[in-house]
Each structure stands twice: as C-alpha cells, then as structure tokens.
PDB file of N, CA and C in Angstrom:
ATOM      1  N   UNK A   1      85.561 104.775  96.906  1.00  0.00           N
ATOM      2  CA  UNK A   1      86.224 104.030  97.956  1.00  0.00           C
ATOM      3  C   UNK A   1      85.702 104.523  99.304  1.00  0.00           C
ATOM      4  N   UNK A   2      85.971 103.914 100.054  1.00  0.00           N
ATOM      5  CA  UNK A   2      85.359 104.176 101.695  1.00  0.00           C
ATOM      6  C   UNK A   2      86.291 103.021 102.576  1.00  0.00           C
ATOM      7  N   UNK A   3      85.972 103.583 103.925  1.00  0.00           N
ATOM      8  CA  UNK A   3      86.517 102.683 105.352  1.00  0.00           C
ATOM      9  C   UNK A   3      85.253 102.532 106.052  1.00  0.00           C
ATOM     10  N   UNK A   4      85.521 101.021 106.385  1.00  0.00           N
ATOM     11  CA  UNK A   4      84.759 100.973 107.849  1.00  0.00           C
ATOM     12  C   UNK A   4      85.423 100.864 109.028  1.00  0.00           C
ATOM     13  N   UNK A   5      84.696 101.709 109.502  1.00  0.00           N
ATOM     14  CA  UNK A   5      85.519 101.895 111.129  1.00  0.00           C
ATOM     15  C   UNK A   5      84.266 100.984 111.892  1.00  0.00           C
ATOM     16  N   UNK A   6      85.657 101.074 113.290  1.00  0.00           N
ATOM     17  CA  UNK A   6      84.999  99.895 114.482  1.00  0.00           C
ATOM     18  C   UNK A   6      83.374  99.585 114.703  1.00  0.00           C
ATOM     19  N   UNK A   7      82.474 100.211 114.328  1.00  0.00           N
ATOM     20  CA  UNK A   7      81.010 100.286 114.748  1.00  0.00           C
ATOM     21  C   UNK A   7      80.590 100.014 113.379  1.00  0.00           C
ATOM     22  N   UNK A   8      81.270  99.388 111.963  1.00  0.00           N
ATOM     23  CA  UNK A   8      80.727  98.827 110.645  1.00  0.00           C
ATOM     24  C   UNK A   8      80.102  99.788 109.672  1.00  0.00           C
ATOM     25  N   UNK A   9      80.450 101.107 109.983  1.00  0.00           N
ATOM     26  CA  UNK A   9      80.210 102.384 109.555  1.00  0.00           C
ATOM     27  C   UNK A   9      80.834 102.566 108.164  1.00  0.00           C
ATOM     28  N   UNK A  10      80.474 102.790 106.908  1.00  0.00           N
ATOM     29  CA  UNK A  10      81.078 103.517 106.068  1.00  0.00           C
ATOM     30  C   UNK A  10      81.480 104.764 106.005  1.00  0.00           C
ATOM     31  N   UNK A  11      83.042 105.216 105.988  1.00  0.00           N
ATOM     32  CA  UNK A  11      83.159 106.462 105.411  1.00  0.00           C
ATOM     33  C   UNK A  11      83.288 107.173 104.298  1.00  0.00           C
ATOM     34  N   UNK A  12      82.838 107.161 102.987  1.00  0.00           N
ATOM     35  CA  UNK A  12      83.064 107.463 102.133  1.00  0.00           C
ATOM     36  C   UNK A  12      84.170 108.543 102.193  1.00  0.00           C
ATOM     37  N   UNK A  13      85.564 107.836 101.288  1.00  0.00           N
ATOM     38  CA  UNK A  13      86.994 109.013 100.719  1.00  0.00           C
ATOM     39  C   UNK A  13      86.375 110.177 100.225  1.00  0.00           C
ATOM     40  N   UNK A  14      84.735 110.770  99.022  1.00  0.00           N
ATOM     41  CA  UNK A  14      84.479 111.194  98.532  1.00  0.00           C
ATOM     42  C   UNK A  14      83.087 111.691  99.016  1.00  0.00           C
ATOM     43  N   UNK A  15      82.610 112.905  98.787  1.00  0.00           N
ATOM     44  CA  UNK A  15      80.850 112.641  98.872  1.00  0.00           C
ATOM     45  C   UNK A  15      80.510 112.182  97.701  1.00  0.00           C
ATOM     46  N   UNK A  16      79.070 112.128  97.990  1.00  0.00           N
ATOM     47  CA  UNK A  16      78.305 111.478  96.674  1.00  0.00           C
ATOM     48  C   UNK A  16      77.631 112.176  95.997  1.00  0.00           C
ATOM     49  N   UNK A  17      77.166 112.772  94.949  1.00  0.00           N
ATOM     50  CA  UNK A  17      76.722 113.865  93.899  1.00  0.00           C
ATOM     51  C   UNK A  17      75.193 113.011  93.889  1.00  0.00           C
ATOM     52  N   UNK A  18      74.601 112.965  94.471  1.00  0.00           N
ATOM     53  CA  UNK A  18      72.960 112.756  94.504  1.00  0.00           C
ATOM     54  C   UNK A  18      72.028 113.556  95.454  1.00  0.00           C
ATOM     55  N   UNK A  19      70.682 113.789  95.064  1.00  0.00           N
ATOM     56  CA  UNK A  19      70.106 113.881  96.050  1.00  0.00           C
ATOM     57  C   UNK A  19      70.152 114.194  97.310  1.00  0.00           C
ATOM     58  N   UNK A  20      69.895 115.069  98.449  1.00  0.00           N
ATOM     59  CA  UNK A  20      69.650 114.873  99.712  1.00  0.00           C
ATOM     60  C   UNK A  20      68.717 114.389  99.653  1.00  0.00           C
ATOM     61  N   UNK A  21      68.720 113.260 101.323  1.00  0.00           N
ATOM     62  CA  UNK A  21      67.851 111.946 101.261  1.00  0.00           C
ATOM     63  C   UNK A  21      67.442 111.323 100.672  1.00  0.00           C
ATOM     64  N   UNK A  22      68.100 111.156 100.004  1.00  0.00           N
ATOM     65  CA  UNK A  22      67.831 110.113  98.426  1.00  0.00           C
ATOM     66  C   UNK A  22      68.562 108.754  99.165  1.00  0.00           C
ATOM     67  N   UNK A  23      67.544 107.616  98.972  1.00  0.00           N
ATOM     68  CA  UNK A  23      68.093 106.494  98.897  1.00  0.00           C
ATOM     69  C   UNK A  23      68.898 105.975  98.283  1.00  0.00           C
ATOM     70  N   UNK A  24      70.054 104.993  98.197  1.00  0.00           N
ATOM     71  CA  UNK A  24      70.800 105.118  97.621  1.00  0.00           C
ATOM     72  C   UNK A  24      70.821 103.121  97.556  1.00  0.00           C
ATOM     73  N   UNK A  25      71.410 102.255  96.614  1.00  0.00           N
ATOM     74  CA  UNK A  25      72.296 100.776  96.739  1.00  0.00           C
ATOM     75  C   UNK A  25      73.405 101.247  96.867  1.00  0.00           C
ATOM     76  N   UNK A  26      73.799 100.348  98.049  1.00  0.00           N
ATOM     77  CA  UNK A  26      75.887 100.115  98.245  1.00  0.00           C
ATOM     78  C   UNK A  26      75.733  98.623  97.813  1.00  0.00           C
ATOM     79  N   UNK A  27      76.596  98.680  96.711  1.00  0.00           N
ATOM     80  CA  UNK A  27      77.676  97.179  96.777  1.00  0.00           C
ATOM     81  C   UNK A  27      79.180  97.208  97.370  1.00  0.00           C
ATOM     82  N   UNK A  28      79.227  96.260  98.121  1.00  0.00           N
ATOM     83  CA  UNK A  28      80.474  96.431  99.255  1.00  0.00           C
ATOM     84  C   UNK A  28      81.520  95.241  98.472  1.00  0.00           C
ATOM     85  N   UNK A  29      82.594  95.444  98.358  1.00  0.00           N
ATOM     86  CA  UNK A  29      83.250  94.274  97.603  1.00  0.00           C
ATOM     87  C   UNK A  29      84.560  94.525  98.632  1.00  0.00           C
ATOM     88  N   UNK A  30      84.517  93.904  99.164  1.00  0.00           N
ATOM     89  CA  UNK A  30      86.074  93.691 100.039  1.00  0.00           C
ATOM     90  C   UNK A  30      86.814  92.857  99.833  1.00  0.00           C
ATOM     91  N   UNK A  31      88.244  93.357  99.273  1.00  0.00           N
ATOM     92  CA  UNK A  31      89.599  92.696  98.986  1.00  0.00           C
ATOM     93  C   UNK A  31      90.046  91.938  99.899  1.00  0.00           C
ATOM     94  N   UNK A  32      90.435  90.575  99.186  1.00  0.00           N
ATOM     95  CA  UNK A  32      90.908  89.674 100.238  1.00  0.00           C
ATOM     96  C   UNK A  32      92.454  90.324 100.259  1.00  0.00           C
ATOM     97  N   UNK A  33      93.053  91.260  99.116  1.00  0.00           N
ATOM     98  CA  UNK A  33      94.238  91.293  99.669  1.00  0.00           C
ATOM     99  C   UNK A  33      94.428  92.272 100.092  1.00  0.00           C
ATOM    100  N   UNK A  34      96.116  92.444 100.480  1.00  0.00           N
ATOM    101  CA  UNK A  34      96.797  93.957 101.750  1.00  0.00           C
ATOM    102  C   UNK A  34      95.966  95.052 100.704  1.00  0.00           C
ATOM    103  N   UNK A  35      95.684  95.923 101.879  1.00  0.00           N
ATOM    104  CA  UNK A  35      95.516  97.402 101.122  1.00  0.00           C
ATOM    105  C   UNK A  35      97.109  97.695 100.469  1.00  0.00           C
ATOM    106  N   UNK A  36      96.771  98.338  99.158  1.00  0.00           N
ATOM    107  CA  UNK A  36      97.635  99.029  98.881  1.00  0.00           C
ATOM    108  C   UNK A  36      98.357 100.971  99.621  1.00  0.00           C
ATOM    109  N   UNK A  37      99.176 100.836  98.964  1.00  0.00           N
ATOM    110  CA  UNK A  37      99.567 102.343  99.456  1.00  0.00           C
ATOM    111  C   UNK A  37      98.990 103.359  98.678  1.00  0.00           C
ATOM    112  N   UNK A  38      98.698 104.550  98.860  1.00  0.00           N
ATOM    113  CA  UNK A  38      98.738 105.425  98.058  1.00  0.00           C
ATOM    114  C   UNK A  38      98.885 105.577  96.916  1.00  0.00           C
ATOM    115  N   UNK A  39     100.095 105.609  96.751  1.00  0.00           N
ATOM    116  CA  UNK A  39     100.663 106.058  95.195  1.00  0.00           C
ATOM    117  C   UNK A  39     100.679 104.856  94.311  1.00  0.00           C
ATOM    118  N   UNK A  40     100.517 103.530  94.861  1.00  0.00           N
ATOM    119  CA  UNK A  40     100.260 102.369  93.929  1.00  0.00           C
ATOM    120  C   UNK A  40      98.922 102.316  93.994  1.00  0.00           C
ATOM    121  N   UNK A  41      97.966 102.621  94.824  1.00  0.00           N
ATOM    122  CA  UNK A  41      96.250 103.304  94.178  1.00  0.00           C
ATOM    123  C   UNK A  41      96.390 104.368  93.304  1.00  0.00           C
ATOM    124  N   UNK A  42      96.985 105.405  93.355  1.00  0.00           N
ATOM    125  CA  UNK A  42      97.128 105.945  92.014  1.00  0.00           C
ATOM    126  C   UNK A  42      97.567 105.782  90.883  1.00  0.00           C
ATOM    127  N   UNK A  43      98.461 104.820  90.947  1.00  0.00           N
ATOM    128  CA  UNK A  43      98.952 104.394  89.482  1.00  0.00           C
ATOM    129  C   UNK A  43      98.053 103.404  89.313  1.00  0.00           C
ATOM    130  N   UNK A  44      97.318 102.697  89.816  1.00  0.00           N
ATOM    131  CA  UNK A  44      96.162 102.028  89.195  1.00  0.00           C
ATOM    132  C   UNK A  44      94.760 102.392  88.497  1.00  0.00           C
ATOM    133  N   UNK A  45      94.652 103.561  89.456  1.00  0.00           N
ATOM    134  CA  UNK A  45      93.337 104.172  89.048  1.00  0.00           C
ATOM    135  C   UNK A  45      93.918 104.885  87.639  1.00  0.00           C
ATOM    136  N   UNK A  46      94.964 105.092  87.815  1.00  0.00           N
ATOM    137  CA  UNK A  46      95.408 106.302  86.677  1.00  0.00           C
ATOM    138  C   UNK A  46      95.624 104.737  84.887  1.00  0.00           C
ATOM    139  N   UNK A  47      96.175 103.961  85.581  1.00  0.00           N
ATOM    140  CA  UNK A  47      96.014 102.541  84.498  1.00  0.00           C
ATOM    141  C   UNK A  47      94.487 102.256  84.057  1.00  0.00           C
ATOM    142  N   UNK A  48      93.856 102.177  84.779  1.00  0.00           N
ATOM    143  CA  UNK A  48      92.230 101.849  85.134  1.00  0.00           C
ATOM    144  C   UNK A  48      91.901 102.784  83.614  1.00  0.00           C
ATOM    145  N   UNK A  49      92.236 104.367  84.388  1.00  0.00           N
ATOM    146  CA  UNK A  49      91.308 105.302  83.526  1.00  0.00           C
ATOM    147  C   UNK A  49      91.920 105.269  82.134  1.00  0.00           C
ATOM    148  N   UNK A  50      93.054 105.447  82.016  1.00  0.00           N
ATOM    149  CA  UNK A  50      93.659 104.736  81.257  1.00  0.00           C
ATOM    150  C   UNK A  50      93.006 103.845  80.074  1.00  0.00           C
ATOM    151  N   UNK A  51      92.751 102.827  80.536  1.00  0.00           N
ATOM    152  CA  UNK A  51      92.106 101.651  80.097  1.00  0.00           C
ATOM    153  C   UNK A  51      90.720 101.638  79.476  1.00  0.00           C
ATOM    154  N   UNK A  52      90.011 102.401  80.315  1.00  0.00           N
ATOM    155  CA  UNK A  52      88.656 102.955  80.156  1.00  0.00           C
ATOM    156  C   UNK A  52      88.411 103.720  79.353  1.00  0.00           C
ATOM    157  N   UNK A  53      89.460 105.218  79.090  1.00  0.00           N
ATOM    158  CA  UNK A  53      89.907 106.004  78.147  1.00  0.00           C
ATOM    159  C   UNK A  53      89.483 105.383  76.492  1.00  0.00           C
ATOM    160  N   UNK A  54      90.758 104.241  76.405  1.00  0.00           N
ATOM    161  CA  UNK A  54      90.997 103.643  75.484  1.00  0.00           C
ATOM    162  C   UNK A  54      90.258 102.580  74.904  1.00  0.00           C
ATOM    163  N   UNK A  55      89.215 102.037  75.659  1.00  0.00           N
ATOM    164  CA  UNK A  55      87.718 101.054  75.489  1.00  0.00           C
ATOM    165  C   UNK A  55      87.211 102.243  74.720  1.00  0.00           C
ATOM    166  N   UNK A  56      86.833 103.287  75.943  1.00  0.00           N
ATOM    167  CA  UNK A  56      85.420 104.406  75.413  1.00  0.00           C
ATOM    168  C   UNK A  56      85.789 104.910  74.064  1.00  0.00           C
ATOM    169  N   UNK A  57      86.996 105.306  73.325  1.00  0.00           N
ATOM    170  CA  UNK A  57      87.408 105.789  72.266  1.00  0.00           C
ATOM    171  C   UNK A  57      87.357 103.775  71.236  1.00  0.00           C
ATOM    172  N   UNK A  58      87.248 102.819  71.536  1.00  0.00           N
ATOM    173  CA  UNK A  58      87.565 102.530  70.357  1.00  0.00           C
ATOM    174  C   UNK A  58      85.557 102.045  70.049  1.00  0.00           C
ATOM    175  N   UNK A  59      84.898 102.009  71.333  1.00  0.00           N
ATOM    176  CA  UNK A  59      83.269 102.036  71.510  1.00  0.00           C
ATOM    177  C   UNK A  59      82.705 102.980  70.154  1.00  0.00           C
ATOM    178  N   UNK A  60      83.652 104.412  70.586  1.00  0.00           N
ATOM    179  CA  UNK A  60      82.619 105.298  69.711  1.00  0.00           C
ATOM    180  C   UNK A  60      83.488 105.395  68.252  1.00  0.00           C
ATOM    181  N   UNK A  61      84.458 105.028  67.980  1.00  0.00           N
ATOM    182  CA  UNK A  61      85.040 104.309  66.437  1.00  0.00           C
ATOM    183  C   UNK A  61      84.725 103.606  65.757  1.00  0.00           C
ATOM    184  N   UNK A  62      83.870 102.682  66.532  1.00  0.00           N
ATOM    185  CA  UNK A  62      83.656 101.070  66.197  1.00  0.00           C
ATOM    186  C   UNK A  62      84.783 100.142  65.745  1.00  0.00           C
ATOM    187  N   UNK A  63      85.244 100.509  66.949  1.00  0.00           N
ATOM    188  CA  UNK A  63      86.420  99.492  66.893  1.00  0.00           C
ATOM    189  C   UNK A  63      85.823  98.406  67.680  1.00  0.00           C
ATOM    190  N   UNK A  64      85.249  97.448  67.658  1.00  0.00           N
ATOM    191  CA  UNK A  64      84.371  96.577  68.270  1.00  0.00           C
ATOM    192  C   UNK A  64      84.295  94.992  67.670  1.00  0.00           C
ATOM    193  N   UNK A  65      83.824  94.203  68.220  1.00  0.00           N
ATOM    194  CA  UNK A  65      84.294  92.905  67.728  1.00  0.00           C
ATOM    195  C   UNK A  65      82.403  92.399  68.435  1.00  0.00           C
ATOM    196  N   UNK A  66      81.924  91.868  67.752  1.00  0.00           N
ATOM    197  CA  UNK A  66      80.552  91.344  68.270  1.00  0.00           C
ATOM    198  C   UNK A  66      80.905  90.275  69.426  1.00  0.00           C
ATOM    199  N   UNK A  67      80.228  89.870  69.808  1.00  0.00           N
ATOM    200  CA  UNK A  67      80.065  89.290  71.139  1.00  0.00           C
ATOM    201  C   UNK A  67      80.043  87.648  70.545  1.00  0.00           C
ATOM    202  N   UNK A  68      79.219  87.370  69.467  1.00  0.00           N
ATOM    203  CA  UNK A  68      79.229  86.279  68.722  1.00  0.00           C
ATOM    204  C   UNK A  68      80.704  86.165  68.759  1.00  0.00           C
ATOM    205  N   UNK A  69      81.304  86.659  67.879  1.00  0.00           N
ATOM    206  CA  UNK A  69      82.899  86.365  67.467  1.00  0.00           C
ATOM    207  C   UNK A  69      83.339  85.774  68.508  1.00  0.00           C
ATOM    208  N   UNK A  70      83.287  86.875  69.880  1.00  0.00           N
ATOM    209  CA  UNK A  70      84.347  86.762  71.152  1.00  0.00           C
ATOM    210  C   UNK A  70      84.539  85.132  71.289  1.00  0.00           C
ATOM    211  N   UNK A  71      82.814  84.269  71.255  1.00  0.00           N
ATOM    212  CA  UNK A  71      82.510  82.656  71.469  1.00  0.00           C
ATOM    213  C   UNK A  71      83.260  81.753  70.263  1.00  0.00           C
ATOM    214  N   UNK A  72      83.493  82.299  69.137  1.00  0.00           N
ATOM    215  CA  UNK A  72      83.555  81.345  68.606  1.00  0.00           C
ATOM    216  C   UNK A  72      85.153  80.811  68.474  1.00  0.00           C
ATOM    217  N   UNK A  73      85.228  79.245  68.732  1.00  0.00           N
ATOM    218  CA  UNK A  73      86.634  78.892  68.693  1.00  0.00           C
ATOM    219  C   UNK A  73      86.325  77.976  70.538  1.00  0.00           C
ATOM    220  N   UNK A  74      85.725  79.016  71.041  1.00  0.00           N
ATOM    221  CA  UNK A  74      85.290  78.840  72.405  1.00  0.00           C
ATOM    222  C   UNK A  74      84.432  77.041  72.916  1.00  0.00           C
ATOM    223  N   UNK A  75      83.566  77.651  72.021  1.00  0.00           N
ATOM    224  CA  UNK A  75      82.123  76.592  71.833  1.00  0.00           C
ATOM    225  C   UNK A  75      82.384  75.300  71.873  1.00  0.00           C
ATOM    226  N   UNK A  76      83.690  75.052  71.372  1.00  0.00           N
ATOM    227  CA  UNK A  76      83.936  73.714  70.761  1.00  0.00           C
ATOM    228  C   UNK A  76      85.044  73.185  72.207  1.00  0.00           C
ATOM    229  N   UNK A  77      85.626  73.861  73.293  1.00  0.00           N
ATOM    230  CA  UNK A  77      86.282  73.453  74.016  1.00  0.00           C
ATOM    231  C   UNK A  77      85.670  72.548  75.214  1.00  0.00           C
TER     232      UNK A  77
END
C-alpha cells in the first residue's frame, strides 16, 4: 500500500526488499471507494490471508478442480 501526496508522489506504508537502484514496475489501482479505517484494513488483509492460506493448502493437496470443469455448464449459456 502507499499515499500520494500533493506533488503525485508515492509513499510507500512499507519499504521494498529489492535491490538498490534496481528498477522496479508500479501498478497503481485506485479505489473508487472511501478509504477504509484501520482496523477494517486489518480484518481484511487478515480475511485475504486467510483466504490465501486456505487456496495455498488445498494447491499443494490437490484439492483442485481443472480449469476445463470450471467452463463446463458455462459454454452452453
């Protein structure tokens, strides 16, 4: 996450674990809606990881469904 202040500046909340002078891509995605508060960014990120948690564990189970499947039923709409 980051702010831009008045002069279109990014501040990154975090540093970044790369390189000095290392070039870097930003993708900028700005919310059309209110910033949230605090602690409802944390209960999201904490849902998020959450979520991510529970993908990455069923990835390396093979709990997985092919991509074919996901379409079919689809195709015909």
């Amino acid at each position: 996450m980051a702010t831009i202040d008045q002069q279109g500046q990014l501040t990154l909340d975090q540093p970044l674990l790369a390189d000095y002078n290392s070039r870097v891509e930003v993708i900028v995605l700005i919310s059309d809606e209110p910033e949230e508060g605090e602690e409802e960014q944390g209960k999201a990120k904490a849902e998020i990881l959450r979520d991510f948690r529970q993908a990455w564990h069923e990835a390396k189970t093979g709990q997985t469904i092919p991509v074919a499947q996901l379409w079919e039923g689809l195709e015909d709409d």
